[in-house]
Protein backbone atom coordinates (compact mmCIF):
# COMPACT_ATOMS: atom_id res chain seq x y z
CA UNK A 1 -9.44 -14.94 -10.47
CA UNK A 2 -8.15 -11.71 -8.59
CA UNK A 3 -4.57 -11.08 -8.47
CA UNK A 4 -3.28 -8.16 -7.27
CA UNK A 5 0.51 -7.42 -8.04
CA UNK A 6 3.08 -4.80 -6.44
CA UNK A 7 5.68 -3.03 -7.92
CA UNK A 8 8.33 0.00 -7.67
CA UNK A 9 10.13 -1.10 -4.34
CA UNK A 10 13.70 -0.76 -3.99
CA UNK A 11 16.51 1.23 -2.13
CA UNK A 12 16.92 4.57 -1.24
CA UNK A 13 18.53 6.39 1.25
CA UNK A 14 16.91 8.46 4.10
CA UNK A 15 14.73 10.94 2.86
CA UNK A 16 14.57 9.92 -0.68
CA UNK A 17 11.40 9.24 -2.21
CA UNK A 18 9.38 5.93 -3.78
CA UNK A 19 6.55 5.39 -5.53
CA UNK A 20 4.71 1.75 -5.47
CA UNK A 21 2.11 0.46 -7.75
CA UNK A 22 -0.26 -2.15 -7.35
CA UNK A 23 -1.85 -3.62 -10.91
CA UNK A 24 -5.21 -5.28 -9.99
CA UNK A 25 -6.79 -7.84 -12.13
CA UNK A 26 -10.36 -8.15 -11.68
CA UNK A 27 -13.83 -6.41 -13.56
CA UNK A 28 -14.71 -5.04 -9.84
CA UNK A 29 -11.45 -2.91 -8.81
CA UNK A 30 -13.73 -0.08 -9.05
CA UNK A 31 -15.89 -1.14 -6.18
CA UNK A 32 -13.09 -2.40 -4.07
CA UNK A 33 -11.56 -0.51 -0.77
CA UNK A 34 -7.46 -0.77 -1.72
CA UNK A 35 -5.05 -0.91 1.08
CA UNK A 36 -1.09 -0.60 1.96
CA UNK A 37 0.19 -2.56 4.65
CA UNK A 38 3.91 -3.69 5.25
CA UNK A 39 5.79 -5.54 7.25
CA UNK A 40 9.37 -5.31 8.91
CA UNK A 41 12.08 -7.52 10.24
CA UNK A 42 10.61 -9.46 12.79
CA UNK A 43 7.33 -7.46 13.49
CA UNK A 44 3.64 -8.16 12.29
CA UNK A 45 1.74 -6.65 9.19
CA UNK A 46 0.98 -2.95 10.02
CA UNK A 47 -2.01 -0.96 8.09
CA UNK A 48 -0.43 1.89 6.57
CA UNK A 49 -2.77 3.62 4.08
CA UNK A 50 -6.30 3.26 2.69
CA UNK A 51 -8.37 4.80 -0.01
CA UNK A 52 -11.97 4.10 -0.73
CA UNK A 53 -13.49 2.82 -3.91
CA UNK A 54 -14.10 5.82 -5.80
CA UNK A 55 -10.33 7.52 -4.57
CA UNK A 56 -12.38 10.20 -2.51
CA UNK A 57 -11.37 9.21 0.86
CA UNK A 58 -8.03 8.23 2.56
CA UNK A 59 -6.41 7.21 5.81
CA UNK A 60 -2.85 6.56 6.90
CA UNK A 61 -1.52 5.59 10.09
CA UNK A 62 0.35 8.04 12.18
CA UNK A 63 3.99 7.44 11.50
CA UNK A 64 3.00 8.29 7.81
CA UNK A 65 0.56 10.71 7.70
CA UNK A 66 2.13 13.89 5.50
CA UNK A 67 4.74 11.69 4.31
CA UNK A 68 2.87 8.76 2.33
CA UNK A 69 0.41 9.78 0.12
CA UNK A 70 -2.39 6.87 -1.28
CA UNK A 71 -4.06 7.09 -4.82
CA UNK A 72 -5.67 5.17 -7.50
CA UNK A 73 -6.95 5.15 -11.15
CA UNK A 74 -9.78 3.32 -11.21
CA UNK A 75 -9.41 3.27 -15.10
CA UNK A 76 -6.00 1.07 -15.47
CA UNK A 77 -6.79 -0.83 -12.44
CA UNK A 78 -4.22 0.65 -10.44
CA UNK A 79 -3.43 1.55 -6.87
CA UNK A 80 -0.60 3.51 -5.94
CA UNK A 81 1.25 4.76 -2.63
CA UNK A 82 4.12 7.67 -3.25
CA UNK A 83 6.62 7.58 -0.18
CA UNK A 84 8.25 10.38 0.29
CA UNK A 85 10.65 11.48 3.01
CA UNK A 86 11.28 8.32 3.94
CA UNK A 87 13.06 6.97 7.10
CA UNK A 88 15.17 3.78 8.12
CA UNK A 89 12.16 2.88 9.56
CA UNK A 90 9.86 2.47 6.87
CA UNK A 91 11.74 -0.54 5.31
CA UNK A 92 9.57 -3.31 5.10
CA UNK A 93 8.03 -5.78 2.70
CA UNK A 94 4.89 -3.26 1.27
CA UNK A 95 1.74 -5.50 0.52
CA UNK A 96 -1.14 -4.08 -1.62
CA UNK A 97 -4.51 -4.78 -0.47
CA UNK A 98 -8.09 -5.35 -1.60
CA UNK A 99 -11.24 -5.52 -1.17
CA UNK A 100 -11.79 -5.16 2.59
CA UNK A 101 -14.50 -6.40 4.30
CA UNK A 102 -14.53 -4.72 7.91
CA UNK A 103 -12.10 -2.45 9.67
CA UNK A 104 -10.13 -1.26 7.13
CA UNK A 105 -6.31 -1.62 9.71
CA UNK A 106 -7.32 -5.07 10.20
CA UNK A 107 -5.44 -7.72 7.88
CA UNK A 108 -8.04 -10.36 8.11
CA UNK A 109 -10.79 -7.76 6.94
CA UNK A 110 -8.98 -7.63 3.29
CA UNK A 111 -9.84 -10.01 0.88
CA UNK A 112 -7.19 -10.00 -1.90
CA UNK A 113 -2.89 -9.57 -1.28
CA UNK A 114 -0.22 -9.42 -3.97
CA UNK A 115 3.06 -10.80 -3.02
CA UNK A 116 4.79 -7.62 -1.70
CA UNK A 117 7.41 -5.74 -2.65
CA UNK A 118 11.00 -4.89 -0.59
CA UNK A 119 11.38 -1.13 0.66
CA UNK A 120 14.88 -0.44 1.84
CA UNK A 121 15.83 3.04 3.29
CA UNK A 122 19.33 3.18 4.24
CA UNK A 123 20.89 5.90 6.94
């Protein structure tokens, strides 16, 4: 019934800029925390960003803050994560998030995942 779905990944080079989308399906996006996560080569998922229901409120994790910014429109069911500045290090599969039901940098608090999409940053 909910399906979340990410889009906008790609490559870029070091310190060129992306933005991803996540389309939600589901009458209750509205009400719904909306996550990024992502997930290198060979290392687990890591929280990256968050944004509370109404858009008000955000978090990122360290190595992002300033550089990542989270946002939504509550209206076309959409959540959205503009990269910019980005670093070799940020390439990773980027997973959209929803619905969390606890600790917001936790993966097993989130209810609903798309599939991910591929960020490559090249040196």
């Amino acid at each position: 019934q909910v399906q979340l779905v990410e889009s906008g990944g790609g490559l870029v080079q070091a310190g060129g800029s992306l933005r991803l989308s996540c389309a939600a399906a589901g009458r209750t996006f509205s009400t719904w925390r909306m996550g990024w996560f992502r997930q290198g080569p060979g290392k687990e998922r890591e929280f990256v960003a968050y944004i509370s229901a109404g858009g008000a409120s955000t978090a990122y994790t360290d190595s992002v803050r300033g550089r990542f910014t989270i946002s939504r429109d509550n209206v076309k069911n959409t959540a959205y994560q503009e990269m910019n500045s980005l670093k070799p290090e940020d390439t990773a599969v980027y997973y959209c998030a929803g619905d969390s039901r606890g600790t917001i940098s936790v993966v097993k608090s989130w209810a609903y995942w798309g599939q991910g999409t591929q960020v490559t940053v090249s040196s």
